[in-house]
N, C-alpha and C. Protein backbone atom coordinates (compact mmCIF):
# COMPACT_ATOMS: atom_id res chain seq x y z
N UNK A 1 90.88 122.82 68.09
CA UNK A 1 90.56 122.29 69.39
C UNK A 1 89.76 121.01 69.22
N UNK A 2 90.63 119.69 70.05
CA UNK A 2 89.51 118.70 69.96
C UNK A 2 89.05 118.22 71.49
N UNK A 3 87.73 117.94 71.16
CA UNK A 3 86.95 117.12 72.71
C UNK A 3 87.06 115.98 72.44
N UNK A 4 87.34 115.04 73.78
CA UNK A 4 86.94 113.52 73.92
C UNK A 4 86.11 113.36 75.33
N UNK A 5 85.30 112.89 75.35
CA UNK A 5 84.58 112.36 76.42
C UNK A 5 84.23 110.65 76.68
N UNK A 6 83.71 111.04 77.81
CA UNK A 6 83.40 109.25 78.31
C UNK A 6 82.41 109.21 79.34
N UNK A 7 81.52 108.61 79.12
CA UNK A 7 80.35 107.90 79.94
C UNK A 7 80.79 106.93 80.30
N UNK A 8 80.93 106.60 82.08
CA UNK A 8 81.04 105.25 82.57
C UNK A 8 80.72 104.87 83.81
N UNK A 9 79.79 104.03 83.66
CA UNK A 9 78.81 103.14 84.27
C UNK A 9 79.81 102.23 85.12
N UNK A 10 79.31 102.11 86.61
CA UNK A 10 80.17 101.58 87.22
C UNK A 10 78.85 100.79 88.22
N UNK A 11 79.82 99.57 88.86
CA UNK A 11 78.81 98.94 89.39
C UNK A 11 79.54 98.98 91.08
N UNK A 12 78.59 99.25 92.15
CA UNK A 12 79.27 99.09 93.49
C UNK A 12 78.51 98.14 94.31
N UNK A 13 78.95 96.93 94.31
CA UNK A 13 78.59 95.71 94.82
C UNK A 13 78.26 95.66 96.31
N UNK A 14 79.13 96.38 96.96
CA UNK A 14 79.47 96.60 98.99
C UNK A 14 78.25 97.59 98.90
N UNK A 15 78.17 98.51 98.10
CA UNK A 15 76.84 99.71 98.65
C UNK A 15 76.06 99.43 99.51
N UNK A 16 75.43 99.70 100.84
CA UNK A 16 74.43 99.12 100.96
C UNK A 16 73.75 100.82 101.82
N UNK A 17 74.20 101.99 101.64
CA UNK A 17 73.66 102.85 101.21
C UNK A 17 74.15 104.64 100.61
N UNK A 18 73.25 105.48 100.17
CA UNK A 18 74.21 106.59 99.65
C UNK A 18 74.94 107.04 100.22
N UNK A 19 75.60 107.11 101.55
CA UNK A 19 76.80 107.41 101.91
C UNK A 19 77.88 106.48 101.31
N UNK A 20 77.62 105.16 101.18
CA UNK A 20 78.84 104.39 100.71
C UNK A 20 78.89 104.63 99.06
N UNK A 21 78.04 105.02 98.77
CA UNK A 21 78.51 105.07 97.16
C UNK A 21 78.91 106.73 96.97
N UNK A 22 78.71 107.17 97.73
CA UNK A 22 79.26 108.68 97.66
C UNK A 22 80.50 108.79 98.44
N UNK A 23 81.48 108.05 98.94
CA UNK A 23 82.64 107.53 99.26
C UNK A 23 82.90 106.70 97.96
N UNK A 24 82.83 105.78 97.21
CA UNK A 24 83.29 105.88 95.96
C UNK A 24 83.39 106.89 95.12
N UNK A 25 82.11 107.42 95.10
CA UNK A 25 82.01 108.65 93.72
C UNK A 25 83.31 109.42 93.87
N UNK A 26 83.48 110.05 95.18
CA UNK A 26 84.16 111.24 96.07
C UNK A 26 85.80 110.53 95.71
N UNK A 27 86.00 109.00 95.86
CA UNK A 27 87.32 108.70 95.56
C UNK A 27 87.62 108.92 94.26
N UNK A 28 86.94 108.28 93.31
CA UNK A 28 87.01 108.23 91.85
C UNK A 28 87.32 109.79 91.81
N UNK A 29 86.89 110.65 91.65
CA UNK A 29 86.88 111.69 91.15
C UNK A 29 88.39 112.71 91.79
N UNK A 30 88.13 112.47 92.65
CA UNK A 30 89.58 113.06 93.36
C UNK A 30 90.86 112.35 92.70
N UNK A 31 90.93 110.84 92.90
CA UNK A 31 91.74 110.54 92.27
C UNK A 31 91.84 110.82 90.86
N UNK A 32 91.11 111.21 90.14
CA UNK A 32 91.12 110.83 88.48
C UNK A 32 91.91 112.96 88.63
N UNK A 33 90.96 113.57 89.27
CA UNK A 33 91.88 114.78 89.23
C UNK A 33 92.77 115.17 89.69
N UNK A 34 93.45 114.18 90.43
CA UNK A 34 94.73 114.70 91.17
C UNK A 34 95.75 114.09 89.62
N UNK A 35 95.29 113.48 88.94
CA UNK A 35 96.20 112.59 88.30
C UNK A 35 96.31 112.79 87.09
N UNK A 36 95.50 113.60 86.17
CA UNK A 36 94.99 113.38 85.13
C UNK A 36 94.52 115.33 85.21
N UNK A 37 94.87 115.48 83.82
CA UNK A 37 93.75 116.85 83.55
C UNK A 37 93.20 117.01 82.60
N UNK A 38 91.56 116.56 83.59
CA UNK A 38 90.29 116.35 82.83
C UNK A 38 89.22 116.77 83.67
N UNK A 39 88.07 117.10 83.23
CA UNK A 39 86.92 117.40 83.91
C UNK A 39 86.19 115.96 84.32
N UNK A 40 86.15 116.06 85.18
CA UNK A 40 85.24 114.65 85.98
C UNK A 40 84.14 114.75 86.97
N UNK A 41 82.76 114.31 86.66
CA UNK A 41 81.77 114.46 88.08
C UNK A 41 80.71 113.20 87.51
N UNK A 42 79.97 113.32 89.18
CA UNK A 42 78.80 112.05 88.84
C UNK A 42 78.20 113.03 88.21
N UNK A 43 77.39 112.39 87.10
CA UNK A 43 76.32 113.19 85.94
C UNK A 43 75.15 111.81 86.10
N UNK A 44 74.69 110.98 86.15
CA UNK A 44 73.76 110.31 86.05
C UNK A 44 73.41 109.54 87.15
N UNK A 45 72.40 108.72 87.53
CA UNK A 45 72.16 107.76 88.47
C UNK A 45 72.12 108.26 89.95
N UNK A 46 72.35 109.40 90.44
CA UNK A 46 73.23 109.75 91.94
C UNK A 46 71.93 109.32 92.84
N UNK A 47 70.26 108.78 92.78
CA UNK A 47 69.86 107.61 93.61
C UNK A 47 69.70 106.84 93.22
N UNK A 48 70.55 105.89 92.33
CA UNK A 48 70.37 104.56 92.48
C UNK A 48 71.63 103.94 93.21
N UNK A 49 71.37 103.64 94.27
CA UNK A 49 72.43 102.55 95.33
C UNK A 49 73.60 101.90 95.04
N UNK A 50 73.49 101.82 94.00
CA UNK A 50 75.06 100.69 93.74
C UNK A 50 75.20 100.61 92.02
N UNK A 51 74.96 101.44 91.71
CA UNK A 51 74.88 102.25 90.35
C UNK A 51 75.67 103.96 90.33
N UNK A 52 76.81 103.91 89.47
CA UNK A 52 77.63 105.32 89.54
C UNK A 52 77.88 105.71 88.46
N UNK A 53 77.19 106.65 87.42
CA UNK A 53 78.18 107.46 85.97
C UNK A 53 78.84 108.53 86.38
N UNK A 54 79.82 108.13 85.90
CA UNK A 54 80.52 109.25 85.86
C UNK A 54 80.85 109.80 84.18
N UNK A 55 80.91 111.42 84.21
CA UNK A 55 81.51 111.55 82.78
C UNK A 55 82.87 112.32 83.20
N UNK A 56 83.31 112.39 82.01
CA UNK A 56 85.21 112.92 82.08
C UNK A 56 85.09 112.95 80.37
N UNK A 57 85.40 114.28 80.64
CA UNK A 57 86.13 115.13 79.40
C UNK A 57 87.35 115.81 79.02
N UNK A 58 87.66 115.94 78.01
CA UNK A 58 89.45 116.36 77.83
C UNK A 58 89.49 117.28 76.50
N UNK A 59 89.61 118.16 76.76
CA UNK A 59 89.81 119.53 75.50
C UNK A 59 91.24 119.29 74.96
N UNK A 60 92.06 119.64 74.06
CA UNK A 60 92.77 119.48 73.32
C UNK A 60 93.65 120.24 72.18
N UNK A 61 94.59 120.87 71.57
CA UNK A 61 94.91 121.23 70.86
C UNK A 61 95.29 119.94 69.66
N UNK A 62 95.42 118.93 69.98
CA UNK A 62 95.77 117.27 69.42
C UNK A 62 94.21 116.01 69.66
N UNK A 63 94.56 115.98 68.30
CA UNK A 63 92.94 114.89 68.42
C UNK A 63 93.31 113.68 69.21
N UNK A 64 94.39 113.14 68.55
CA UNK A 64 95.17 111.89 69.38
C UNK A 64 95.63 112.20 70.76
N UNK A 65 96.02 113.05 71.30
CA UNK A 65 96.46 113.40 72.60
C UNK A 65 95.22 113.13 73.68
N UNK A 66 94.17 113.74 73.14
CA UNK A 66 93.00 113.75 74.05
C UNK A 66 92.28 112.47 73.69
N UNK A 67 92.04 111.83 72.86
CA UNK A 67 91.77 110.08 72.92
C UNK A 67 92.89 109.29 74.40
N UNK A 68 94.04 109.69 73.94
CA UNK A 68 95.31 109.18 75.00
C UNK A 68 95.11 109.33 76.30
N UNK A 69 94.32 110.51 77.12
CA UNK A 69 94.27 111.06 77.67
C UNK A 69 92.66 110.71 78.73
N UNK A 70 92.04 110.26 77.77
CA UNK A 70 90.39 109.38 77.74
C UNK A 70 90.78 108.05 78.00
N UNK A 71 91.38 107.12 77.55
CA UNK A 71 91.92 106.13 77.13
C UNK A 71 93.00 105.56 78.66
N UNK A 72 93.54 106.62 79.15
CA UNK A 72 94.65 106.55 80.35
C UNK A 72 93.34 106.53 81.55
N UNK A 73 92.45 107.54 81.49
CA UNK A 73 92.06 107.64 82.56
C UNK A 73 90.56 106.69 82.42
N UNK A 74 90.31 105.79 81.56
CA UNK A 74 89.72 104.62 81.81
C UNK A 74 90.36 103.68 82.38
N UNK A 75 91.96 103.53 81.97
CA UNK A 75 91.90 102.29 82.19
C UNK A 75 92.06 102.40 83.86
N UNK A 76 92.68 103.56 84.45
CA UNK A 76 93.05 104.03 85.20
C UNK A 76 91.98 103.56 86.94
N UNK A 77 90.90 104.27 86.22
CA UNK A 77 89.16 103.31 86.53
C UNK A 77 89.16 102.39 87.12
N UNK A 78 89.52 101.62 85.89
CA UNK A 78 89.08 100.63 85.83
C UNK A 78 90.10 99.33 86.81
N UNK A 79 91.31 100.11 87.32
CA UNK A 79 92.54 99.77 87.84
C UNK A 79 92.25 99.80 89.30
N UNK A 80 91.70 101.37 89.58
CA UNK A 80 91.77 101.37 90.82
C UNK A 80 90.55 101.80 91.86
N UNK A 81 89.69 102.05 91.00
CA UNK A 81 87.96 101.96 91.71
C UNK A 81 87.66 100.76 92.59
N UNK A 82 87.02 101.74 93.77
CA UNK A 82 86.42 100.18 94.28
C UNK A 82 84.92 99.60 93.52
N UNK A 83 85.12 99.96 92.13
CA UNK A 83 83.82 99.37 91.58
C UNK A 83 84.06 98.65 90.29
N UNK A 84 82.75 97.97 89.99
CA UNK A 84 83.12 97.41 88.40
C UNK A 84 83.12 97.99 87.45
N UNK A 85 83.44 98.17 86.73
CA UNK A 85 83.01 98.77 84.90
C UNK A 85 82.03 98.20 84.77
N UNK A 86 81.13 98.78 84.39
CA UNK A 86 80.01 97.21 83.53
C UNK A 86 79.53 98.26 81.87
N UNK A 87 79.61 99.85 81.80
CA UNK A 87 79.58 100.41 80.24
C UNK A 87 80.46 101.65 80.44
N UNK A 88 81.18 101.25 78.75
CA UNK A 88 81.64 102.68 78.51
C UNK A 88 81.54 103.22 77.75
N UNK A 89 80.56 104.47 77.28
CA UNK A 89 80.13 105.13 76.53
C UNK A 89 81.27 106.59 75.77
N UNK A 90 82.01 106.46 74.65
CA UNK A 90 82.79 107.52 74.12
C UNK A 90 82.28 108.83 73.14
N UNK A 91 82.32 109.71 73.17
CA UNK A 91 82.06 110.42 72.35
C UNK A 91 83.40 111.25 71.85
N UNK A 92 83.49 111.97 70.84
CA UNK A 92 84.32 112.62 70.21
C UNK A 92 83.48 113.96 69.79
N UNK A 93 84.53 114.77 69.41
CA UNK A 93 84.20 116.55 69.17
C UNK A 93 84.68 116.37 67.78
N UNK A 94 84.32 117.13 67.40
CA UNK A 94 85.03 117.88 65.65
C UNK A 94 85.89 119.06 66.31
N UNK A 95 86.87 118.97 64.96
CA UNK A 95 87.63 120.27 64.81
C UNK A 95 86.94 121.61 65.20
N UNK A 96 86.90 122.61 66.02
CA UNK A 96 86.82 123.76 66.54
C UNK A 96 87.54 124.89 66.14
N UNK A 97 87.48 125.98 65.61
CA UNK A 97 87.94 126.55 65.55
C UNK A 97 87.74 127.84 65.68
């Protein structure tokens, strides 16, 4: 079994308060799970205003599959958020067994 994860820092420029960035968060995340199967939620920042992490993780029987899979649903993000990228933080799992 392999893990891939991702920390990503997003920037929301229009915010101008937590209802509007919780209408991003709420899109991102719906979309990334209607589309994709991966675990996704805000994990960091949820009061700072125009500041959003999100993490997303992907379990695996294939090390490469779940990079692919991390990798799709960044760019994915980064495609169709109403926000910026500004970091993306990756981590990887070891073999499990």
């Amino acid at each position: 079994m392999y893990t891939e994860s991702a920390l990503l820092t997003l920037y929301i420029p229009h915010a101008t308060s937590l209802k509007d960035k919780r209408q991003v968060c709420r899109s991102i995340i719906d979309k990334v799970r209607q589309r994709f199967n991966v675990s996704v939620a805000e994990v960091d920042t949820q009061d700072m205003l125009k500041t959003l992490t999100v993490g997303v993780a992907v379990v695996s029987g294939d090390a490469s599959c779940a990079q692919q899979s991390i990798d799709a649903v960044i760019r994915f993000i980064e495609e169709n958020a109403d926000a910026q990228m500004q970091r993306i933080e990756r981590g990887r799992g070891e073999m499990v067994r």
